[in-house]
PDB file of N, CA and C in Angstrom:
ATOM      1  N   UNK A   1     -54.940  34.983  58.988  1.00  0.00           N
ATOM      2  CA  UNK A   1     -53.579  35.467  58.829  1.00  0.00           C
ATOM      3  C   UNK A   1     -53.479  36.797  59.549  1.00  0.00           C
ATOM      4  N   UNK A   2     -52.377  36.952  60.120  1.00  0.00           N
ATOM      5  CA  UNK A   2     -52.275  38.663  60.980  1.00  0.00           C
ATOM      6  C   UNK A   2     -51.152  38.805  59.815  1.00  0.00           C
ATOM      7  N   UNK A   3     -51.766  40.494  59.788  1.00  0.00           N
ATOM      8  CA  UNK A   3     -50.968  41.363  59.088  1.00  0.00           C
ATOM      9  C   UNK A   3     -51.059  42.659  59.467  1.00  0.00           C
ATOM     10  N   UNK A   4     -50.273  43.378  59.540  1.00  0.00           N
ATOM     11  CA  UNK A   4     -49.800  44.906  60.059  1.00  0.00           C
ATOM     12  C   UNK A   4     -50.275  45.846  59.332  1.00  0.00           C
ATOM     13  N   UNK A   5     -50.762  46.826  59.841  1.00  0.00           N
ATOM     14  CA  UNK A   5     -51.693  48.118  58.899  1.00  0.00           C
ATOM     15  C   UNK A   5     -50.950  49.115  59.324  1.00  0.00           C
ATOM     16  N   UNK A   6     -50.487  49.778  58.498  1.00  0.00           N
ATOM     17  CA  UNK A   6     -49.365  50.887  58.760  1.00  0.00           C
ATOM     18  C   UNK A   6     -50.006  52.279  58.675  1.00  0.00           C
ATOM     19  N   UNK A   7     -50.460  53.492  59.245  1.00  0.00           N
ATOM     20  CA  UNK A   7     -51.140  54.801  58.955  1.00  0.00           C
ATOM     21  C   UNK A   7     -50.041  55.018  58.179  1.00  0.00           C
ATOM     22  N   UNK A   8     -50.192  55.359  56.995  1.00  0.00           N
ATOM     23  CA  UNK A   8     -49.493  56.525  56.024  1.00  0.00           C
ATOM     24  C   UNK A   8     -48.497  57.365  56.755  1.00  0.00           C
ATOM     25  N   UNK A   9     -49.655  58.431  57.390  1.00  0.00           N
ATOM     26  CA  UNK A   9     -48.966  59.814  57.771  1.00  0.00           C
ATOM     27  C   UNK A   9     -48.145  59.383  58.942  1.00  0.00           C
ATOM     28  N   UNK A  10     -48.295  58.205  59.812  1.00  0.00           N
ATOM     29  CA  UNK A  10     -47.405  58.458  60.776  1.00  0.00           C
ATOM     30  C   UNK A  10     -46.104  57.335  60.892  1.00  0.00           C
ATOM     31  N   UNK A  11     -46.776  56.096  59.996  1.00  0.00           N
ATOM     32  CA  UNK A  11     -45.457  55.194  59.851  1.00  0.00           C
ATOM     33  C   UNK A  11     -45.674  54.419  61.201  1.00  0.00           C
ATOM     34  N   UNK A  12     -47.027  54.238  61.862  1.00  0.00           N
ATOM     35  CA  UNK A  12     -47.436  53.400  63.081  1.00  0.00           C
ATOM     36  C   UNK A  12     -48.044  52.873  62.537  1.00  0.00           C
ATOM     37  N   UNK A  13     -48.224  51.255  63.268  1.00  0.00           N
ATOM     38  CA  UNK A  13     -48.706  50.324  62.618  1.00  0.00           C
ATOM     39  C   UNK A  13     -49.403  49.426  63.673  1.00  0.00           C
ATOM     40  N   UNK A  14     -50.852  48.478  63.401  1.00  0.00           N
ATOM     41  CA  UNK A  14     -50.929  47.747  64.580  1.00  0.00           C
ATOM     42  C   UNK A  14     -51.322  46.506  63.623  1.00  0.00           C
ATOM     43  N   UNK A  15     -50.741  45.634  64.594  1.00  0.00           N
ATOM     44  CA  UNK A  15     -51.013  43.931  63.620  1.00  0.00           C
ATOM     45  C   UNK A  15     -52.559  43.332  64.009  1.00  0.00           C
ATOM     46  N   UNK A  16     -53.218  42.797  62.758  1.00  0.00           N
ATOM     47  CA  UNK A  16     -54.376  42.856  63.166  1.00  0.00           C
ATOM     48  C   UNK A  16     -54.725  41.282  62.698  1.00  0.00           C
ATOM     49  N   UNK A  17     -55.783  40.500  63.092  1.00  0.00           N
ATOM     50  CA  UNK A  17     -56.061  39.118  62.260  1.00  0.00           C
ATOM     51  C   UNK A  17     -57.375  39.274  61.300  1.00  0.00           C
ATOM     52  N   UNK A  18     -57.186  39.323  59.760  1.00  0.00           N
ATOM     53  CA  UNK A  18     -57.408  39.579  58.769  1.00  0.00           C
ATOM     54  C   UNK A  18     -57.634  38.051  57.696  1.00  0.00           C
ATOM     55  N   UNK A  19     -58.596  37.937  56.994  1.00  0.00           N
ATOM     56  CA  UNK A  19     -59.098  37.279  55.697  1.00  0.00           C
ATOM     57  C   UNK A  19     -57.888  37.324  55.000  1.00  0.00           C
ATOM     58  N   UNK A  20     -57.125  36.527  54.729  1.00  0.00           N
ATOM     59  CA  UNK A  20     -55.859  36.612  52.812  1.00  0.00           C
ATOM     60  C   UNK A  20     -56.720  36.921  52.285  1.00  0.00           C
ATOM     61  N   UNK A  21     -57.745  37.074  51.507  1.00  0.00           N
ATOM     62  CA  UNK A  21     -58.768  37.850  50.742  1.00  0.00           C
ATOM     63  C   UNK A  21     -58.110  39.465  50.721  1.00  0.00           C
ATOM     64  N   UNK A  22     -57.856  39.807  51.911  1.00  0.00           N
ATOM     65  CA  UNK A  22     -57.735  41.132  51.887  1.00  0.00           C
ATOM     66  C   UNK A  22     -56.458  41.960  51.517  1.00  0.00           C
ATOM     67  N   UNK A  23     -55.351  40.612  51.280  1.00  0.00           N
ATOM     68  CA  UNK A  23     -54.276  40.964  51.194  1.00  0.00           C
ATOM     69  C   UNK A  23     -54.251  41.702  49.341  1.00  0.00           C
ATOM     70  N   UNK A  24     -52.950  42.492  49.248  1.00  0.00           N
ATOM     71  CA  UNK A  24     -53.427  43.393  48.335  1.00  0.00           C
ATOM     72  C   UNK A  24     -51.374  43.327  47.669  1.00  0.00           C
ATOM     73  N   UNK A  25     -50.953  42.721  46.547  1.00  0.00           N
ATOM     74  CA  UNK A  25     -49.194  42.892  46.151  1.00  0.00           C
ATOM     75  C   UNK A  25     -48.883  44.348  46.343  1.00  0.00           C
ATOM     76  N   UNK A  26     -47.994  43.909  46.518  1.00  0.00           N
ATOM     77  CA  UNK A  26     -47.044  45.572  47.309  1.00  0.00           C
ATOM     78  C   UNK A  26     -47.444  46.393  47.464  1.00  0.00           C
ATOM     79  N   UNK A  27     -48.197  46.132  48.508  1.00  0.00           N
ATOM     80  CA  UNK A  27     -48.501  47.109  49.227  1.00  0.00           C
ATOM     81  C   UNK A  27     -48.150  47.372  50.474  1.00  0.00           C
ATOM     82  N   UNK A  28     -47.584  48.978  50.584  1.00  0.00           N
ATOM     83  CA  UNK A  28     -46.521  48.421  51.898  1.00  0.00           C
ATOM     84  C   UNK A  28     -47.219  48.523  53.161  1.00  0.00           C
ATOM     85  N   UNK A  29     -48.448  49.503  52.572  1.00  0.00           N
ATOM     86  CA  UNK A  29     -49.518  48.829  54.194  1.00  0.00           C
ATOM     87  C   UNK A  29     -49.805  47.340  54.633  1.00  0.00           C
ATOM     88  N   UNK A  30     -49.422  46.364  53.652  1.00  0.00           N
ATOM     89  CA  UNK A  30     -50.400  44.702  54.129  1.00  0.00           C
ATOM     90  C   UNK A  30     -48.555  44.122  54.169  1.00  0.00           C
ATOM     91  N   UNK A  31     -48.100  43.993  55.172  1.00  0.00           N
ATOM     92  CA  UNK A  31     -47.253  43.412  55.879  1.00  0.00           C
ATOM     93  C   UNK A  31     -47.275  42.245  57.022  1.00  0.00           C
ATOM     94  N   UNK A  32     -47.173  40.885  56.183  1.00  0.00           N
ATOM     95  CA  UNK A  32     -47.667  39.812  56.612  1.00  0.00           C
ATOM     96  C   UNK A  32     -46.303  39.762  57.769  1.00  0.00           C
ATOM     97  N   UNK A  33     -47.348  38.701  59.209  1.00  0.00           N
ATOM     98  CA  UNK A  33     -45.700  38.008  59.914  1.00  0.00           C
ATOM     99  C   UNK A  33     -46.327  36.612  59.378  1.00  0.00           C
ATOM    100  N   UNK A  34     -45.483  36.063  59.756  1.00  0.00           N
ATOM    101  CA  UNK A  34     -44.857  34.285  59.544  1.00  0.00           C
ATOM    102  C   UNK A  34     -44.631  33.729  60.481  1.00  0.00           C
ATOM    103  N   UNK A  35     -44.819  32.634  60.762  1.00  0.00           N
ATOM    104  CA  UNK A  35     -44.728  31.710  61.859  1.00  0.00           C
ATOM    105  C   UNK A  35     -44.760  30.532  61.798  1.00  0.00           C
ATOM    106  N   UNK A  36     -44.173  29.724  62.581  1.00  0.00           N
ATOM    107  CA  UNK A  36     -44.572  28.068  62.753  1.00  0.00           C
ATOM    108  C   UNK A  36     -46.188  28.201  62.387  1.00  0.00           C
ATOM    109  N   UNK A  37     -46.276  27.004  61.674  1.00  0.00           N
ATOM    110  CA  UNK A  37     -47.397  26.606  61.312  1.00  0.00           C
ATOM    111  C   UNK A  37     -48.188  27.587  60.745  1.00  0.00           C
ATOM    112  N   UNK A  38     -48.100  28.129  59.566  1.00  0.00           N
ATOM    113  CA  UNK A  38     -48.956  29.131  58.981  1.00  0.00           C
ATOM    114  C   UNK A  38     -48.756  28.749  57.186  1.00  0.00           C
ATOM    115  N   UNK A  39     -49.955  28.765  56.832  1.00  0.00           N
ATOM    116  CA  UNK A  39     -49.893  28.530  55.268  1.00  0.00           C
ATOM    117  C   UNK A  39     -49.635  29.461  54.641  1.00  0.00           C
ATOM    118  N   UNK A  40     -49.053  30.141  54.052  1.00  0.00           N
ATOM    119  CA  UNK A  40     -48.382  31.106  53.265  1.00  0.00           C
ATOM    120  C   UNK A  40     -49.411  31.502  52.461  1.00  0.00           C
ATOM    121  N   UNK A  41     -50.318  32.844  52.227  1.00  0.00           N
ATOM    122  CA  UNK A  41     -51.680  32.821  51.681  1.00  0.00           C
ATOM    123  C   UNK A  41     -51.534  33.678  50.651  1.00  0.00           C
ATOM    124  N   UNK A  42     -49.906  33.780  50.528  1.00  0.00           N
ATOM    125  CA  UNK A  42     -49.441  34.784  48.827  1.00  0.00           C
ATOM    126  C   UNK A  42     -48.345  34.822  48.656  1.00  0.00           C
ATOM    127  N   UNK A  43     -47.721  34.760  47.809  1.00  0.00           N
ATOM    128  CA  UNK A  43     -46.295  35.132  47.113  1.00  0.00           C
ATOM    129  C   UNK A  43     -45.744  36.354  48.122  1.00  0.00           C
ATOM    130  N   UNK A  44     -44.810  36.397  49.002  1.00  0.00           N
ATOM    131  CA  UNK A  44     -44.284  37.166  49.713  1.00  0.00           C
ATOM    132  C   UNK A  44     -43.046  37.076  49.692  1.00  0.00           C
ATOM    133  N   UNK A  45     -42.338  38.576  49.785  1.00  0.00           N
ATOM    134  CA  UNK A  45     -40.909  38.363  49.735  1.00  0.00           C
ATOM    135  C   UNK A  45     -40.587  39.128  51.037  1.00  0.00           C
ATOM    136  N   UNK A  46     -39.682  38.269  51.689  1.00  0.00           N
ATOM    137  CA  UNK A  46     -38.848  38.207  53.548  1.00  0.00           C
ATOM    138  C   UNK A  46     -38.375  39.296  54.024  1.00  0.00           C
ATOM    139  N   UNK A  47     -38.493  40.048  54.996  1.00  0.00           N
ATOM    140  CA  UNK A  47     -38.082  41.358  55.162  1.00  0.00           C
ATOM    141  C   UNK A  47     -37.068  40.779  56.656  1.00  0.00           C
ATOM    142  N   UNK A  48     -37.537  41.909  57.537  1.00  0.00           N
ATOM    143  CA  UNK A  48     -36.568  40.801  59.039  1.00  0.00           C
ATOM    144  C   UNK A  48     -36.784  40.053  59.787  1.00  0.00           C
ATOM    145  N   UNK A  49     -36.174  39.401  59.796  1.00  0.00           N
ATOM    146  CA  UNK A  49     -36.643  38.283  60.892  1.00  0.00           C
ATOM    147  C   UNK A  49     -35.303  37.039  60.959  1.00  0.00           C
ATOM    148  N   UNK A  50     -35.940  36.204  61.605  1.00  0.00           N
ATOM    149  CA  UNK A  50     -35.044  34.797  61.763  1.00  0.00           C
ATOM    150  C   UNK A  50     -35.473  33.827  60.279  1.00  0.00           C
ATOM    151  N   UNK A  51     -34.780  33.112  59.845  1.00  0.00           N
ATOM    152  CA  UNK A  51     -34.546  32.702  59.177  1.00  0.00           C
ATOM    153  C   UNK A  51     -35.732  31.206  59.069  1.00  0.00           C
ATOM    154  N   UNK A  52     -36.589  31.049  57.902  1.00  0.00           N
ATOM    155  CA  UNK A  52     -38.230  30.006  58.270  1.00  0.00           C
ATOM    156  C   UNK A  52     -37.100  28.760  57.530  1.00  0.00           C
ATOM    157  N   UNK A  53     -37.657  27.678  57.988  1.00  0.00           N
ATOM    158  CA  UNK A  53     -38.419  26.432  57.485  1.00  0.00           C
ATOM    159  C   UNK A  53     -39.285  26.223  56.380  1.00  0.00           C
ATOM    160  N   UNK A  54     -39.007  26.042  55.120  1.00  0.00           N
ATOM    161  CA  UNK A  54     -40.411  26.381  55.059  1.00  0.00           C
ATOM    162  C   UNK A  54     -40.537  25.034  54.214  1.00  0.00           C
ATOM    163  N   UNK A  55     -41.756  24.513  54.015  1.00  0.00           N
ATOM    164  CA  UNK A  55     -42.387  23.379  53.331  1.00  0.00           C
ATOM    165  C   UNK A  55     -43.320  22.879  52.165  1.00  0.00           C
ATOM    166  N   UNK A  56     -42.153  23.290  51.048  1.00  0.00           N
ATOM    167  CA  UNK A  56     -42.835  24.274  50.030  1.00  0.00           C
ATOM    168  C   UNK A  56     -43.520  22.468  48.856  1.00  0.00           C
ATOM    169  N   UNK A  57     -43.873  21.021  49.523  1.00  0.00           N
ATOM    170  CA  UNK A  57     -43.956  20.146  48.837  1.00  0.00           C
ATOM    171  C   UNK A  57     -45.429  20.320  48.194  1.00  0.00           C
ATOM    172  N   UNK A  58     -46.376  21.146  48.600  1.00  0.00           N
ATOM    173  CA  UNK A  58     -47.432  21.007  48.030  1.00  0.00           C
ATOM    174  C   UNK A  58     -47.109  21.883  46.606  1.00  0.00           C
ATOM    175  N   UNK A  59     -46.160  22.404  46.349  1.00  0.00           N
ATOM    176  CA  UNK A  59     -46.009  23.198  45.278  1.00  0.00           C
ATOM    177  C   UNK A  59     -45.067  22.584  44.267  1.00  0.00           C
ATOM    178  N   UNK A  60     -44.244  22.140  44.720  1.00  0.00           N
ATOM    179  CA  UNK A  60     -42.865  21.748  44.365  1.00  0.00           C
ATOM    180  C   UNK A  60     -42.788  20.310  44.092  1.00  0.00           C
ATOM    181  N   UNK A  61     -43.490  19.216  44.968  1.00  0.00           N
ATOM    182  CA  UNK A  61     -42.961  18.004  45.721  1.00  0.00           C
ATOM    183  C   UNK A  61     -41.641  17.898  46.347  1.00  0.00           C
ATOM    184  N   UNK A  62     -41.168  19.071  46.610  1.00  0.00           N
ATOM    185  CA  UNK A  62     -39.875  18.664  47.206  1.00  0.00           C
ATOM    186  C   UNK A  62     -40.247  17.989  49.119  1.00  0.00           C
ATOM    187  N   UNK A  63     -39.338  16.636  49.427  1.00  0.00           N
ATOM    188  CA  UNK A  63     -40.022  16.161  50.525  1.00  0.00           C
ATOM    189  C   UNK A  63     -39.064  16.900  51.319  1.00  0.00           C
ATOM    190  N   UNK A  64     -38.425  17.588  51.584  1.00  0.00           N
ATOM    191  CA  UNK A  64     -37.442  18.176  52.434  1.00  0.00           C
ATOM    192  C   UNK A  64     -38.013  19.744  52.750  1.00  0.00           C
ATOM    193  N   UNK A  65     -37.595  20.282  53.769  1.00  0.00           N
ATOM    194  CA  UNK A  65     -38.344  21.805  54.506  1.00  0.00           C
ATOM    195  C   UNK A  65     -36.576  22.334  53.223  1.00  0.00           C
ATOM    196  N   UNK A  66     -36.832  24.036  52.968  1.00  0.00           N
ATOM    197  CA  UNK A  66     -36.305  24.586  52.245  1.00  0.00           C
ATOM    198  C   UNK A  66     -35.723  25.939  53.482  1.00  0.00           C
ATOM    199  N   UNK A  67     -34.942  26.307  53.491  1.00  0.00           N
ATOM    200  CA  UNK A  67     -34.423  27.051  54.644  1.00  0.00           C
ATOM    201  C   UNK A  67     -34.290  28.752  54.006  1.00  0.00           C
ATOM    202  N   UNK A  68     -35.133  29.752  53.917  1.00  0.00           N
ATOM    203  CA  UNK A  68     -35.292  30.795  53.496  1.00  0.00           C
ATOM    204  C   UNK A  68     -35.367  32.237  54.843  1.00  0.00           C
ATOM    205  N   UNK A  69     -34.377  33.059  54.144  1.00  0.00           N
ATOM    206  CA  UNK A  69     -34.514  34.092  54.885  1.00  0.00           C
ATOM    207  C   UNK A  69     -34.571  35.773  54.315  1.00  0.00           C
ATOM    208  N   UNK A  70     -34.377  36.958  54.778  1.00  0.00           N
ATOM    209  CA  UNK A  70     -34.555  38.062  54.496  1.00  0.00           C
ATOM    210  C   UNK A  70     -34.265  38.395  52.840  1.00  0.00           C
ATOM    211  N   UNK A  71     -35.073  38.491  52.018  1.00  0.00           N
ATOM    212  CA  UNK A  71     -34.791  38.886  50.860  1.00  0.00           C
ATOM    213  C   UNK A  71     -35.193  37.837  49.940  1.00  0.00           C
ATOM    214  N   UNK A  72     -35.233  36.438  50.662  1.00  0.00           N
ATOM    215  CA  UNK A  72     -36.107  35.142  49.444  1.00  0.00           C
ATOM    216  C   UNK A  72     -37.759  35.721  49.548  1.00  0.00           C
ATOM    217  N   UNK A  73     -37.987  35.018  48.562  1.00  0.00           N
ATOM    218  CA  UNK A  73     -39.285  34.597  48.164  1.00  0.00           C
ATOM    219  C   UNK A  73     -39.548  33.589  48.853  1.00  0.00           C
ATOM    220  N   UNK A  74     -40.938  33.358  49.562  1.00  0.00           N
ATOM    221  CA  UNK A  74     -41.890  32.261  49.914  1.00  0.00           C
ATOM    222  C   UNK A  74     -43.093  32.314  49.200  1.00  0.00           C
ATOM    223  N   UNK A  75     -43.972  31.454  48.850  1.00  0.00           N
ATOM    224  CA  UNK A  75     -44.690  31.037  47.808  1.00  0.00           C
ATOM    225  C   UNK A  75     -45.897  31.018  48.081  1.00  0.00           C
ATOM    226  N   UNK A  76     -47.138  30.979  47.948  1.00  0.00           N
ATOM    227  CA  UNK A  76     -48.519  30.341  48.194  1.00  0.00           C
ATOM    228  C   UNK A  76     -48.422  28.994  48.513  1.00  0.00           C
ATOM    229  N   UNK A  77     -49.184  28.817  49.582  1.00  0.00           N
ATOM    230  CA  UNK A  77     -49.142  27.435  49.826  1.00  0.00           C
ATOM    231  C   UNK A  77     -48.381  26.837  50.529  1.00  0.00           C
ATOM    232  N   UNK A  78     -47.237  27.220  50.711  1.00  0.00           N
ATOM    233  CA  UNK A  78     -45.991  26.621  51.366  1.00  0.00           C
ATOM    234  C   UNK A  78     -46.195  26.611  52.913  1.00  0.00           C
ATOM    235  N   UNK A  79     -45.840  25.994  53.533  1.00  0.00           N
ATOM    236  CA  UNK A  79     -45.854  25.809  54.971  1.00  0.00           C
ATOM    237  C   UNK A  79     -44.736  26.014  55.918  1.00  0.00           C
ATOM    238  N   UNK A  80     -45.072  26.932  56.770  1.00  0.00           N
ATOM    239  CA  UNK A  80     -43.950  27.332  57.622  1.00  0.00           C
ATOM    240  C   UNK A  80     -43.163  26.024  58.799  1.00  0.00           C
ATOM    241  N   UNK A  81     -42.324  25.509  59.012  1.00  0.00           N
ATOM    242  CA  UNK A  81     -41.866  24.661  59.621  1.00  0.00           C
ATOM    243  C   UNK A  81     -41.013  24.960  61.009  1.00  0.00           C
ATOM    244  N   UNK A  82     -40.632  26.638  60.860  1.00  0.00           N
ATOM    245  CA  UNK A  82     -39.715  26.837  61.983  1.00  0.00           C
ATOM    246  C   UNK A  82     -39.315  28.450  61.675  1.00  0.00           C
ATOM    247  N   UNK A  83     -39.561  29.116  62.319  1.00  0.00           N
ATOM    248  CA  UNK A  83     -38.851  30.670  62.758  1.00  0.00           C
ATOM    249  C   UNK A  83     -40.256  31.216  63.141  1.00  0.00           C
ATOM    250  N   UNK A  84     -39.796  32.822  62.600  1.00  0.00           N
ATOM    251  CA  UNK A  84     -40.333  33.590  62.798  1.00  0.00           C
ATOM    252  C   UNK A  84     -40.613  35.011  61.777  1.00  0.00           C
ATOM    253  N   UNK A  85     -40.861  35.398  60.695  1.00  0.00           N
ATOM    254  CA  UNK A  85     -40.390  36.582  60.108  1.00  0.00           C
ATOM    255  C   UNK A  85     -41.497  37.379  59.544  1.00  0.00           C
ATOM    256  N   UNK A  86     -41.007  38.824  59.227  1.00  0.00           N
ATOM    257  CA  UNK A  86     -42.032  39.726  58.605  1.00  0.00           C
ATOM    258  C   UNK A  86     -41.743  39.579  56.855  1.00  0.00           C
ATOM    259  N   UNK A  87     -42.873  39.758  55.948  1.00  0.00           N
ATOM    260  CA  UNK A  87     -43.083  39.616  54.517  1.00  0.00           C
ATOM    261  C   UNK A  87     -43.787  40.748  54.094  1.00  0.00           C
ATOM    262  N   UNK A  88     -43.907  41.284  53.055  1.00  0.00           N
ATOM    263  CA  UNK A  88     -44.356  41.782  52.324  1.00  0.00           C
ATOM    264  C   UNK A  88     -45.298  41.114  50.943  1.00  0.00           C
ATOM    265  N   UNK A  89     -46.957  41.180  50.641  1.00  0.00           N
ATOM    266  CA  UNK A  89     -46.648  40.312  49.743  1.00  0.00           C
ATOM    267  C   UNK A  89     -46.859  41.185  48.165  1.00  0.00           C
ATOM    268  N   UNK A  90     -46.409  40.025  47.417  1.00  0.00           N
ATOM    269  CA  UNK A  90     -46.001  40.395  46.331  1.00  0.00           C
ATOM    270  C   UNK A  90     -46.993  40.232  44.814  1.00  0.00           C
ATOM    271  N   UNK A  91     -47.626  38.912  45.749  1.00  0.00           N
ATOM    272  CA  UNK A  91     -48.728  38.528  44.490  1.00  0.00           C
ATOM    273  C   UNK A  91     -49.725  37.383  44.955  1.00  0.00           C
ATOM    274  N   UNK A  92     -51.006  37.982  44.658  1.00  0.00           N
ATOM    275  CA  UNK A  92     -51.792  37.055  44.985  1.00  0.00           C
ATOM    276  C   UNK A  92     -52.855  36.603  43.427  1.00  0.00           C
ATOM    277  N   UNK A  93     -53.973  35.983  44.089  1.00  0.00           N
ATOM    278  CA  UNK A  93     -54.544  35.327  43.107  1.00  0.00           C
ATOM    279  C   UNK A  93     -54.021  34.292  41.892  1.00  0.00           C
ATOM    280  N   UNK A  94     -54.682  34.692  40.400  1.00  0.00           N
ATOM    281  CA  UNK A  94     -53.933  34.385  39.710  1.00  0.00           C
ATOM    282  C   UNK A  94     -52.253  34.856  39.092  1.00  0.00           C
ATOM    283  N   UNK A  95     -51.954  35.660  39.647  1.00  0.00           N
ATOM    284  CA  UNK A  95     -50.736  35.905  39.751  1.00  0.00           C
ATOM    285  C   UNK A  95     -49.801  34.825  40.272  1.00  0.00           C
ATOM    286  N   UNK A  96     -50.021  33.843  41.002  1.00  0.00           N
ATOM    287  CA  UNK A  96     -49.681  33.022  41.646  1.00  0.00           C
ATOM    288  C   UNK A  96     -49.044  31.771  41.108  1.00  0.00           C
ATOM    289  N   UNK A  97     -48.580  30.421  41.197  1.00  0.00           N
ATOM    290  CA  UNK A  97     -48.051  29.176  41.024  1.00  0.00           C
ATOM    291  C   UNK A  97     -49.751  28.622  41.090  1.00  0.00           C
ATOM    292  N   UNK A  98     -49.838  28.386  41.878  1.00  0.00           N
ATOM    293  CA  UNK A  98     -51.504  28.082  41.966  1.00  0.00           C
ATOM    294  C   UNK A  98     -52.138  28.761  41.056  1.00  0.00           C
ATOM    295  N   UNK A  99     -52.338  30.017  41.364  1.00  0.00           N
ATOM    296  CA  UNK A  99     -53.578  30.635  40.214  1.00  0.00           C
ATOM    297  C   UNK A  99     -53.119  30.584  38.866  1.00  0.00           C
ATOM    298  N   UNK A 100     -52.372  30.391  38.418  1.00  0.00           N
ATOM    299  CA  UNK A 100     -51.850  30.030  36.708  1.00  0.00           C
ATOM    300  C   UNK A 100     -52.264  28.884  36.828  1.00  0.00           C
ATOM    301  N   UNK A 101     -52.155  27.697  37.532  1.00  0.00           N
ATOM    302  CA  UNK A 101     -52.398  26.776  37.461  1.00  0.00           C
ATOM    303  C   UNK A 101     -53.842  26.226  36.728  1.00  0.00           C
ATOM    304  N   UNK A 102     -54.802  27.024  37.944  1.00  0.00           N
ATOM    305  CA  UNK A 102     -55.673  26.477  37.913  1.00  0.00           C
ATOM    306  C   UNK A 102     -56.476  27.521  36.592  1.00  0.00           C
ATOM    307  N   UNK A 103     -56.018  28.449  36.824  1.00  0.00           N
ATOM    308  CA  UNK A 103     -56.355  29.448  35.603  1.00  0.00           C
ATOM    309  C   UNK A 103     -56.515  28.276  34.030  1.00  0.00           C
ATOM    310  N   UNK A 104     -55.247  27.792  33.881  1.00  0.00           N
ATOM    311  CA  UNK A 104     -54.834  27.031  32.691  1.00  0.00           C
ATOM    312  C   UNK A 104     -56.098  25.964  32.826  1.00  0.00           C
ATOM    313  N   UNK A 105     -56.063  24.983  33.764  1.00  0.00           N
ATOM    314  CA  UNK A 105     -57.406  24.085  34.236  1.00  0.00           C
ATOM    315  C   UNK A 105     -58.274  24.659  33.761  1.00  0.00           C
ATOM    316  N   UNK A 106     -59.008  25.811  33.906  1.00  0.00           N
ATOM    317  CA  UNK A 106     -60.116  26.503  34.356  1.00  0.00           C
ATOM    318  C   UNK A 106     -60.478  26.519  32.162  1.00  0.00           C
ATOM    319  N   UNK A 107     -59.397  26.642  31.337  1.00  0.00           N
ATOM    320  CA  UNK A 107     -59.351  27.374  30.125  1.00  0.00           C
ATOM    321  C   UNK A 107     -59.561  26.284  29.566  1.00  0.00           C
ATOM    322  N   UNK A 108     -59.123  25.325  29.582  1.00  0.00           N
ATOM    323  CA  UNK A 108     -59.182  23.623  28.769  1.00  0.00           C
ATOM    324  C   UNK A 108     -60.533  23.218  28.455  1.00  0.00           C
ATOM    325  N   UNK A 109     -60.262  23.130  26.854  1.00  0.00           N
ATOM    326  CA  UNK A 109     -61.838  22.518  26.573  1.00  0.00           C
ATOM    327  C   UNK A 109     -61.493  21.006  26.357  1.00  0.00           C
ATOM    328  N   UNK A 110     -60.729  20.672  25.996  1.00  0.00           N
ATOM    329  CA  UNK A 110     -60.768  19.023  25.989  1.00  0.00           C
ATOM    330  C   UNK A 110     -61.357  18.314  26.743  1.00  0.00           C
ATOM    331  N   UNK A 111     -61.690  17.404  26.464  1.00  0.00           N
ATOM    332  CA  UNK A 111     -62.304  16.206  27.639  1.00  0.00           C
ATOM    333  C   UNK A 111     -61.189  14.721  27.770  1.00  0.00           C
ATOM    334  N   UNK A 112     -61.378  14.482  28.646  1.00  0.00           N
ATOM    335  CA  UNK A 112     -60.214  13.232  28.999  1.00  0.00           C
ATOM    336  C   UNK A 112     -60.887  11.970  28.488  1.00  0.00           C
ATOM    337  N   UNK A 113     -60.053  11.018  28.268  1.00  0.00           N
ATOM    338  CA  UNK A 113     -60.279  10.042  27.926  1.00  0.00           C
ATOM    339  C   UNK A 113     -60.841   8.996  28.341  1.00  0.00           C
ATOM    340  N   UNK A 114     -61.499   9.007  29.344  1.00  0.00           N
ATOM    341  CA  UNK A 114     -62.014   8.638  30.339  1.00  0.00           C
ATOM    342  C   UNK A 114     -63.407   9.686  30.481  1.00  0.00           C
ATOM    343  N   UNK A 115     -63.745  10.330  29.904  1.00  0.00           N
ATOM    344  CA  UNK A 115     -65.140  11.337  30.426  1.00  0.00           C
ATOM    345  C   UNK A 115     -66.221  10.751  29.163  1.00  0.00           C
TER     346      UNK A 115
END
């Protein structure tokens, strides 16, 4: 994933290609871009840009692309289908649609009926 590293003191920034590991919620130094074909690797909310595509069925099942721009939310996981834009993100890990998820998975002592 490229994301933009901003110096503090001067408000310059250079976009660099970086681990999602490293990404860090609001923080206004880790300023993700977006693009065709990029998996969305955290809860980010849209700053400027053109208006994405995005392909949010692994989360949702919705079979249709969802049309999001400056000020929505895009999700973990979701797949970019068309534009171009800058994000901020907002939440990673278990903070996430995913990481609750699997968090909840992860907590279950039952066994299935079938085990």
């Amino acid at each position: 994933m490229k994301f933009l590293i901003i110096n503090p003191n001067s408000w310059i920034g250079r976009w660099i290609e970086e681990d999602a590991s490293v990404l860090v919620p609001v923080d206004i130094n880790h300023i993700i871009n977006i693009k065709l074909g990029d998996i969305i690797p955290a809860h980010a909310c849209l700053l400027n840009g053109d208006p994405l595509k995005i392909d949010q069925s692994a989360l949702a099942g919705e079979s249709l692309s969802v049309t999001k721009g400056p000020g929505d939310i895009v999700y973990l996981g979701s797949t970019c289908k068309q534009g171009e834009i800058e994000a901020v993100v907002i939440a990673t890990g278990v903070h996430t649609f995913f990481g609750k998820a699997a968090h909840l998975v992860d907590n279950t002592n039952q066994q299935g009926h079938f085990q």
